[in-house]
N, C-alpha and C. Protein backbone atom coordinates (compact mmCIF):
# COMPACT_ATOMS: atom_id res chain seq x y z
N UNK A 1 0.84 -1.16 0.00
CA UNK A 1 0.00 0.00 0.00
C UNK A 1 0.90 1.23 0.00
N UNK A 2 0.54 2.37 -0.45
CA UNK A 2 1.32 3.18 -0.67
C UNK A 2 -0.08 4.84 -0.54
N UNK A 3 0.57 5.84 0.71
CA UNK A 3 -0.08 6.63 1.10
C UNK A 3 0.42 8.41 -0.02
N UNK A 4 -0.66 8.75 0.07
CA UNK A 4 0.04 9.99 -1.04
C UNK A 4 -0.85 11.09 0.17
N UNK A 5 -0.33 12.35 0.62
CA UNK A 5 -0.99 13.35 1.12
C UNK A 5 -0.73 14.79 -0.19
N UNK A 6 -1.76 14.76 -0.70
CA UNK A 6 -1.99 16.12 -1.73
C UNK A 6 -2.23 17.34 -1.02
N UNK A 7 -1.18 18.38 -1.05
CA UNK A 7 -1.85 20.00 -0.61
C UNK A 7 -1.61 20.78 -1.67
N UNK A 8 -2.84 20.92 -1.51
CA UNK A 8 -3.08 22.31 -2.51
C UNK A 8 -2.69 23.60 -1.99
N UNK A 9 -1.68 24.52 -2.95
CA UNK A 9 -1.08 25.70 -1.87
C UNK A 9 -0.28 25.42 -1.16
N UNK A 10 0.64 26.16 -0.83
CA UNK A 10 1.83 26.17 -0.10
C UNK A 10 1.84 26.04 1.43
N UNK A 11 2.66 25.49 2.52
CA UNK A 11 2.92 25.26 3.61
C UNK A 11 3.71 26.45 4.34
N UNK A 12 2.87 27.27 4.52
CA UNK A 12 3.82 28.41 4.56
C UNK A 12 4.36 28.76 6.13
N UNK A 13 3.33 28.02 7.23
CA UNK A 13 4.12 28.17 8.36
C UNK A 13 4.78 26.96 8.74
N UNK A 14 5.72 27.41 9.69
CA UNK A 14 7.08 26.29 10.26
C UNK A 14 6.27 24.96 10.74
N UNK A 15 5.68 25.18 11.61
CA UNK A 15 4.98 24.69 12.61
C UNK A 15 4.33 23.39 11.43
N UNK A 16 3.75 23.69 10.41
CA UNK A 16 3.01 22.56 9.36
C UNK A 16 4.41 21.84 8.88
N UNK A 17 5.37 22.55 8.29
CA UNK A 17 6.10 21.79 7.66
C UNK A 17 7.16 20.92 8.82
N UNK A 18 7.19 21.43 10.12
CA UNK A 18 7.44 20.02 11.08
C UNK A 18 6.49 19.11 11.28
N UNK A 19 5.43 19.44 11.36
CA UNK A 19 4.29 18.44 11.78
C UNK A 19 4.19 16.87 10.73
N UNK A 20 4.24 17.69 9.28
CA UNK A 20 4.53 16.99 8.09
C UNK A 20 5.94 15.95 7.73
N UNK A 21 6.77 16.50 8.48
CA UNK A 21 8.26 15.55 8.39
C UNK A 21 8.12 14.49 9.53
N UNK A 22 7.72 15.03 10.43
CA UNK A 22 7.12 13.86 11.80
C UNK A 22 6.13 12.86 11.56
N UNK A 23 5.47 13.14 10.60
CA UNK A 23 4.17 12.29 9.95
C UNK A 23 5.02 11.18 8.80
N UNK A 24 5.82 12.02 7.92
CA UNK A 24 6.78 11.35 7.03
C UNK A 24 7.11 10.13 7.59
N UNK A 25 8.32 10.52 8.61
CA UNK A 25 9.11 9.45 9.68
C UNK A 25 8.48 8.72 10.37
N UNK A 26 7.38 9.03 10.90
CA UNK A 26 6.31 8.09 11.63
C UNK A 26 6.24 6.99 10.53
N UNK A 27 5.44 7.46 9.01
CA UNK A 27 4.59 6.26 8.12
C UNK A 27 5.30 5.83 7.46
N UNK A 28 6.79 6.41 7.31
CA UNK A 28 8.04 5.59 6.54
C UNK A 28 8.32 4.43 6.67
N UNK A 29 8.20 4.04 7.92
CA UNK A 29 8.11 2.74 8.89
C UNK A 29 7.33 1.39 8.40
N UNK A 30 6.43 2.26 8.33
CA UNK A 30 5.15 1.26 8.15
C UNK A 30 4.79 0.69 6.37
N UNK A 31 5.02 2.01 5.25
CA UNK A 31 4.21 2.07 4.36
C UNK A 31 4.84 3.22 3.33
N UNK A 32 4.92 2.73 2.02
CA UNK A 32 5.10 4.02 1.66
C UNK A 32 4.57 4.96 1.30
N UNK A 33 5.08 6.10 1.88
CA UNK A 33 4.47 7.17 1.56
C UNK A 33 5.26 8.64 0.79
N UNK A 34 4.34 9.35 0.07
CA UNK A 34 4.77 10.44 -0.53
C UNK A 34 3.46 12.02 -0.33
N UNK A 35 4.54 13.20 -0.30
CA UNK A 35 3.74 14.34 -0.41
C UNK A 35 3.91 14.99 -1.39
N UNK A 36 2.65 15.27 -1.77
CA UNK A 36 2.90 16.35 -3.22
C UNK A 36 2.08 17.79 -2.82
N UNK A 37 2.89 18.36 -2.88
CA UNK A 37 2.40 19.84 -2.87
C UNK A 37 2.00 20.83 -4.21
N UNK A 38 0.57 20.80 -4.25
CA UNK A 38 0.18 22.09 -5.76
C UNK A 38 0.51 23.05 -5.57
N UNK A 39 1.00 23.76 -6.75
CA UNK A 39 0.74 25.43 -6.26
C UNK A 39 -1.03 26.03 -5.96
N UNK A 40 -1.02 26.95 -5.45
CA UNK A 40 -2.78 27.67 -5.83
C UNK A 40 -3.34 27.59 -6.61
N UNK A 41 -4.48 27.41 -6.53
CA UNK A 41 -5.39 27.52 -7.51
C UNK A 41 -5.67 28.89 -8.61
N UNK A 42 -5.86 28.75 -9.81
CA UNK A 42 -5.46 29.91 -10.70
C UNK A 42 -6.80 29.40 -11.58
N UNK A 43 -7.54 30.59 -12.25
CA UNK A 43 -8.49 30.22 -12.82
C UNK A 43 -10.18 30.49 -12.47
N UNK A 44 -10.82 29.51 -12.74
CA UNK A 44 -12.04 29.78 -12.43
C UNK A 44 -12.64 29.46 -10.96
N UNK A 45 -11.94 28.25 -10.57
CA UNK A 45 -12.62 28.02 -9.07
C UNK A 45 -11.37 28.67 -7.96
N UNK A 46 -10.66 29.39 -8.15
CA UNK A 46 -9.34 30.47 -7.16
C UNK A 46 -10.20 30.75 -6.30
N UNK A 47 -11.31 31.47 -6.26
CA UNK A 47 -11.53 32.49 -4.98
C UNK A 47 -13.46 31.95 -5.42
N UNK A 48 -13.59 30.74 -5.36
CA UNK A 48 -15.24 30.37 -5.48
C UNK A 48 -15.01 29.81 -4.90
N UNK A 49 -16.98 29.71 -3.68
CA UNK A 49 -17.23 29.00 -2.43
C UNK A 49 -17.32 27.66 -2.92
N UNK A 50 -16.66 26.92 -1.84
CA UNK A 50 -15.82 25.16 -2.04
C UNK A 50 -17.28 24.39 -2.05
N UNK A 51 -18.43 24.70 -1.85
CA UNK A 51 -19.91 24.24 -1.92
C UNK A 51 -20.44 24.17 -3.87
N UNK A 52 -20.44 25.65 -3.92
CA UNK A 52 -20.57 25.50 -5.07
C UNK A 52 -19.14 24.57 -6.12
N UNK A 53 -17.88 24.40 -6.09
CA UNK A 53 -17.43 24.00 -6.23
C UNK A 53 -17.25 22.32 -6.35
N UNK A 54 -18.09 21.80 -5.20
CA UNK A 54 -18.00 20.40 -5.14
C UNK A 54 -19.32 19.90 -6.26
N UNK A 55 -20.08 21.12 -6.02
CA UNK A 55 -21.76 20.92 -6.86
C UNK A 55 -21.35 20.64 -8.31
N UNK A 56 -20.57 21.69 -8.98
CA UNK A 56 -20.03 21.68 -10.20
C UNK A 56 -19.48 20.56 -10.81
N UNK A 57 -18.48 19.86 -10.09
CA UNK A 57 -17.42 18.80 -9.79
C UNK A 57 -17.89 17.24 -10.34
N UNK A 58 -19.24 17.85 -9.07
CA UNK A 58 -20.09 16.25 -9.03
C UNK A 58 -20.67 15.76 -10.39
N UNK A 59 -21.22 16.94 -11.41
CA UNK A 59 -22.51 17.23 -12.39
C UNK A 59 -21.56 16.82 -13.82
């Protein structure tokens, strides 16, 4: 099995990107795992409510 954590947008405080290397080393152990980080969102859904967004998505 193999774990993937997707973030969308950048990790911009300290505090996440330790939390995230501790999570790494924890599931390294166990399973592999990888993080992929997107840049922001650019475009049509950037700054639209994540409701209407999922509605769109689904259709």
């Amino acid at each position: 099995m193999q774990l993937s954590l997707i973030a969308i947008g950048t990790t911009g405080q300290p505090w996440v990107r330790d939390g995230l290397d501790m999570y790494n080393t924890r599931l390294g152990r166990y399973t592999k795992y990888s993080y992929i980080e997107t840049p922001n969102l650019k475009g049509k859904f950037a700054k639209a409510d994540p409701a209407r967004v999922m509605k769109e998505e689904a259709a």
